[in-house]
Protein backbone atom coordinates (compact mmCIF):
# COMPACT_ATOMS: atom_id res chain seq x y z
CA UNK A 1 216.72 -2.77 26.66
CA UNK A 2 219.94 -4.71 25.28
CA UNK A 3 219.20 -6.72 22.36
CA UNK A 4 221.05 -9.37 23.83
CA UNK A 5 224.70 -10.61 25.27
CA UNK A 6 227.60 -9.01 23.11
CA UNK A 7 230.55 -11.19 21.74
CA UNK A 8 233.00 -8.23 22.10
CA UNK A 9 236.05 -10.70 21.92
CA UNK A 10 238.56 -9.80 18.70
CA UNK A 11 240.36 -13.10 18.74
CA UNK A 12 239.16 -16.81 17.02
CA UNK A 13 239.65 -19.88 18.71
CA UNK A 14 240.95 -22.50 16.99
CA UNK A 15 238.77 -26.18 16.79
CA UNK A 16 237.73 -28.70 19.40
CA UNK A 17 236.08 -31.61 20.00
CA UNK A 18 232.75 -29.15 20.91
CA UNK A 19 230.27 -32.59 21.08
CA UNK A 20 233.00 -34.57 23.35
CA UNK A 21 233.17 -32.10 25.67
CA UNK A 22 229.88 -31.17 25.94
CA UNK A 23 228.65 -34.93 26.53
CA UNK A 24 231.36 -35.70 29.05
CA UNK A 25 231.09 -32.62 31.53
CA UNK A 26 229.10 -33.35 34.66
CA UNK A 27 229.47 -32.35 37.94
CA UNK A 28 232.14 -33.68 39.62
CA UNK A 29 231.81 -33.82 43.43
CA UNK A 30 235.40 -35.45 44.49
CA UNK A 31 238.44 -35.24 43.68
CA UNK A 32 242.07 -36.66 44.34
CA UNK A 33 243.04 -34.07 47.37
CA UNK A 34 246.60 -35.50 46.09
CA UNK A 35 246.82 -34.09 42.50
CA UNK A 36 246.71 -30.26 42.25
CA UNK A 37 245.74 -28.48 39.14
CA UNK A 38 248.80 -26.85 37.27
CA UNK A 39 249.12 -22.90 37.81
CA UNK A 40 249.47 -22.74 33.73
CA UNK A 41 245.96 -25.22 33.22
CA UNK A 42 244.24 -22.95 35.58
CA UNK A 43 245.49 -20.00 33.49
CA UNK A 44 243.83 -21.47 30.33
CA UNK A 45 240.59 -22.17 32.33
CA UNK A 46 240.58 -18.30 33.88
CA UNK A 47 241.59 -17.22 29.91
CA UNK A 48 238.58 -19.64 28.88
CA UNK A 49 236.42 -18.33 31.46
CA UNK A 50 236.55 -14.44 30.55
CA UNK A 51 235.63 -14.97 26.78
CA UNK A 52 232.07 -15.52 27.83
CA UNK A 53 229.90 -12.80 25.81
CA UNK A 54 228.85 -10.10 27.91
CA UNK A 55 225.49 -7.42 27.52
CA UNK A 56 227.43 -4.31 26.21
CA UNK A 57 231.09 -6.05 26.56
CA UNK A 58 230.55 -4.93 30.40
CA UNK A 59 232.99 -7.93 31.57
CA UNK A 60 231.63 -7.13 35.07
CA UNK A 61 232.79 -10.40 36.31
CA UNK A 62 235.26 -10.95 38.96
CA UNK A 63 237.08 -14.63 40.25
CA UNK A 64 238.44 -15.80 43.09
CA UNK A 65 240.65 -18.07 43.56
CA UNK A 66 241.33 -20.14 46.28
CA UNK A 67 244.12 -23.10 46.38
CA UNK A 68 245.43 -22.54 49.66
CA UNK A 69 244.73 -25.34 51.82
CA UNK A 70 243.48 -22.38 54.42
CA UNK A 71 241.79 -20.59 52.15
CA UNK A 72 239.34 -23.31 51.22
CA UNK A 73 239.15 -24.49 54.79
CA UNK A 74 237.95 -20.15 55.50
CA UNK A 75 235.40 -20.46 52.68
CA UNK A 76 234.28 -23.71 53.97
CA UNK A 77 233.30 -22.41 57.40
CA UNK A 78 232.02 -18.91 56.18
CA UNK A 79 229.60 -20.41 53.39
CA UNK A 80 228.52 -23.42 56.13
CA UNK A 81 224.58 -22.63 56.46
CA UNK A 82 224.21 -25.68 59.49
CA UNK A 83 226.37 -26.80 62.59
CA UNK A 84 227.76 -30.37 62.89
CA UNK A 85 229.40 -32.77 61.13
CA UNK A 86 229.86 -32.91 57.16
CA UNK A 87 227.48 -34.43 55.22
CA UNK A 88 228.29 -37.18 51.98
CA UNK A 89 228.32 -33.94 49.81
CA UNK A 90 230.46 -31.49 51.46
CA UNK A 91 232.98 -34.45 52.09
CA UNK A 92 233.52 -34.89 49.07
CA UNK A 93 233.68 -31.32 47.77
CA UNK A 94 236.15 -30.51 50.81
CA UNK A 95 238.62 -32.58 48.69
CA UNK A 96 238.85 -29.80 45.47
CA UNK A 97 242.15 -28.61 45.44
CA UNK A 98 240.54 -25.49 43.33
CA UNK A 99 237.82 -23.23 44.44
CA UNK A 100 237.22 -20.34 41.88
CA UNK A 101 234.44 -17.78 43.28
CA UNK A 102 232.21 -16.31 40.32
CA UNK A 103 231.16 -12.69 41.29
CA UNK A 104 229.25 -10.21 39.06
CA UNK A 105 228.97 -6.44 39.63
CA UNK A 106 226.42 -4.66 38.47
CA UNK A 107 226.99 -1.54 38.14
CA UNK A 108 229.47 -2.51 35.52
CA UNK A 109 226.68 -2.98 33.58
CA UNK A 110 224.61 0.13 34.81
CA UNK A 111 227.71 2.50 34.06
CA UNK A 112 228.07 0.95 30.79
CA UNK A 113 224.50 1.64 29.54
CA UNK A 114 224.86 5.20 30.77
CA UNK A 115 227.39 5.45 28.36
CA UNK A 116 226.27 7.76 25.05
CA UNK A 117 225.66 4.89 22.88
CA UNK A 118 223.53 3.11 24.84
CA UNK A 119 221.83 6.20 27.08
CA UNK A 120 220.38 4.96 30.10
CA UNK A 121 221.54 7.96 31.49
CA UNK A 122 219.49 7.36 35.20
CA UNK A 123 221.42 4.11 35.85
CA UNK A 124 218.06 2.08 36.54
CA UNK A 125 218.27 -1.53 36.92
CA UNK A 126 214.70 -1.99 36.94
CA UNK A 127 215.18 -1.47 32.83
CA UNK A 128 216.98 -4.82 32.09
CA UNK A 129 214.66 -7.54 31.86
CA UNK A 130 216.89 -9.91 33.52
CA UNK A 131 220.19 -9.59 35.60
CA UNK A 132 222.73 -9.79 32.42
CA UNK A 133 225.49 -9.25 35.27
CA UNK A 134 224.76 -12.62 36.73
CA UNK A 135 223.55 -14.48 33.21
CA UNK A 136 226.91 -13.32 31.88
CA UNK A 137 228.92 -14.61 34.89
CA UNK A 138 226.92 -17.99 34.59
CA UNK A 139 227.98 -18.27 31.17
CA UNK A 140 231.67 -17.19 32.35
CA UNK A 141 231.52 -20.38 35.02
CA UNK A 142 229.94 -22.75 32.51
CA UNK A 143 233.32 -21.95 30.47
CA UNK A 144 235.16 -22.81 32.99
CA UNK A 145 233.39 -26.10 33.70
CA UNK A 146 233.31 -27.20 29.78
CA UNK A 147 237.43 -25.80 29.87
CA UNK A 148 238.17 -28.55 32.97
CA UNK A 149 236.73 -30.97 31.10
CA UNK A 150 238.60 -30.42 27.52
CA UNK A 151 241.64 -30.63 30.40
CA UNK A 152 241.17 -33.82 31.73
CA UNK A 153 239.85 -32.52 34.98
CA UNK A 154 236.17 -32.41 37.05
CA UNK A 155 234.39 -28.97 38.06
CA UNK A 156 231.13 -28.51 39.78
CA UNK A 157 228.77 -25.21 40.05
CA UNK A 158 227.39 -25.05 43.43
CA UNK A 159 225.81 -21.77 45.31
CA UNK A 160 225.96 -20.79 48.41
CA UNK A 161 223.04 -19.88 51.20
CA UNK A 162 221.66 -16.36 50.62
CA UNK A 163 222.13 -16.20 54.46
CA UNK A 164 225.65 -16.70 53.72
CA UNK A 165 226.69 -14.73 51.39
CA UNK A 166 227.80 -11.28 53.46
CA UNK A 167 229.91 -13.80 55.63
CA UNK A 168 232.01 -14.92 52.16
CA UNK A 169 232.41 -11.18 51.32
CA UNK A 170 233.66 -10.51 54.78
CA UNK A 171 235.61 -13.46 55.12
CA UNK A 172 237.76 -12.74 51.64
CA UNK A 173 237.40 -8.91 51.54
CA UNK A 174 234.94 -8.53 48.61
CA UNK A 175 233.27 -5.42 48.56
CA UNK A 176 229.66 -5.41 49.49
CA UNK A 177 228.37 -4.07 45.23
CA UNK A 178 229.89 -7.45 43.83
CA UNK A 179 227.44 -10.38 44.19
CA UNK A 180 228.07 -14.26 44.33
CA UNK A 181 226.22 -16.31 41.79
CA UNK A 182 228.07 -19.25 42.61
CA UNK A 183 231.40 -21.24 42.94
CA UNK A 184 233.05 -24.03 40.62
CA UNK A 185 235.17 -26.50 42.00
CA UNK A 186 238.30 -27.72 40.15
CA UNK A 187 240.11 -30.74 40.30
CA UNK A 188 241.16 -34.20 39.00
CA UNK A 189 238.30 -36.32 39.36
CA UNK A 190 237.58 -39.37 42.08
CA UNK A 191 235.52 -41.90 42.23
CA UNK A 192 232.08 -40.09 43.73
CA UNK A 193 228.53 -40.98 44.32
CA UNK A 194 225.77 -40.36 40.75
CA UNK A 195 223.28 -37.45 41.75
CA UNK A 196 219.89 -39.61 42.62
CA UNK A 197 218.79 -36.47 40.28
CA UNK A 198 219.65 -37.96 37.35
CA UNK A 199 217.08 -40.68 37.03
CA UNK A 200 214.89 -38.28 35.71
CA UNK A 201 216.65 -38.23 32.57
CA UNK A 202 216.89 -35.55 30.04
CA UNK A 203 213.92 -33.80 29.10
CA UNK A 204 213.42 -34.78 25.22
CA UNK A 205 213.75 -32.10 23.07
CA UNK A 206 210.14 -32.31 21.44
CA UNK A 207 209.44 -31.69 25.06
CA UNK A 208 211.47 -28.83 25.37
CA UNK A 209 211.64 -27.06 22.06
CA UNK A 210 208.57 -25.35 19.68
CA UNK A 211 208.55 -24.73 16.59
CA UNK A 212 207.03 -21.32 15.74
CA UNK A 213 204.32 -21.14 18.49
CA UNK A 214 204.97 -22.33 22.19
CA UNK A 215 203.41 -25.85 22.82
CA UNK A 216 204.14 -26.48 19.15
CA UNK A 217 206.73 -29.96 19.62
CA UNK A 218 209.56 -29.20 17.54
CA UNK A 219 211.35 -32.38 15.05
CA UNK A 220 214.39 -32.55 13.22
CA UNK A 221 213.25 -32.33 9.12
């Protein structure tokens, strides 16, 4: 089994503001329909986006991007799950001028571990512990979403209805081996509604991390 996710990238970033950027990001869910995003700040966010480690350097992530007004509109319909009018949420994510699709493929991963210096010559998923293919592509999409931010812009990870998922495919033409763990919007940031979610605060982290034996609250020395 793979020790873990693989940082197969040669190149070093240079420094940011890590702790600003991390505190600020939330999920954004509308935007000024007014105000595209740049062609070169999406660039940097895609660039951002594939520097996400990777089990085996397997990069077997795909993105798609959709910024045509009709485009949107044709994922819009295809990934609706109910008839009738949109609700608070989807009117306000309607308004994203970006809409980047985050597919994995798996049998990136299966080919690459088949590979004589890994050896899992019979291709079996069942070995990996957990689906690195999407894990890697959620780290990929978290990039981007900590990248809009350091930009001056909003994202938001949603998914889509499992009973909608073969409709996306068809509707864009992506083959039927990729799979879609989920979709970040993009886009300058409008004044939206706070997620009655986040009342429940953050979990403290004596709550959340142990210290050498599970149930064991961890504290700063």
């Amino acid at each position: 089994m793979p020790a873990g996710p693989e940082d197969g990238g040669a190149c070093q970033a240079g420094p940011v503001e890590y702790s600003q950027v991390v505190h600020a990001r939330r999920m954004v869910r509308a935007y000024d329909p007014d105000r595209p995003v740049p062609a070169e700040v999406l660039q940097r966010l895609l660039a951002a986006a594939v520097r996400a480690p990777s089990a085996g350097f397997s990069q077997g992530w795909d993105f798609l991007v959709l910024e045509r007004p009709a485009d949107r509109d044709a994922f819009w319909t295809a990934a609706a799950d109910r008839p009738g009018p949109p609700d608070r949420w989807l009117t306000g994510m309607r308004t994203a001028p970006v809409l980047v699709l985050c597919l994995s493929e798996p049998g990136r991963y299966l080919d690459r571990y088949a590979e004589p210096d890994k050896g899992w010559t019979d291709r079996d998923p069942s070995r990996w512990p957990v689906p690195y293919w999407d894990v890697d592509t959620g780290m990929a999409a978290l990039l981007l979403l900590l990248g809009a931010v350091d930009e001056g812009l909003g994202g938001c990870f949603f998914g889509v209805p499992a009973t909608r998922h073969d409709a996306v495919r068809e509707a864009f033409g992506v083959p039927g081996d990729r799979r879609l763990v989920g979709v970040v919007s993009v886009g300058h940031p409008a004044a939206d509604h706070r997620s009655p979610s986040l009342r429940r605060g953050c979990r403290p982290l004596p709550e959340v991390v142990h210290a050498g034996r599970f149930g064991q609250g961890w504290t700063s020395s």
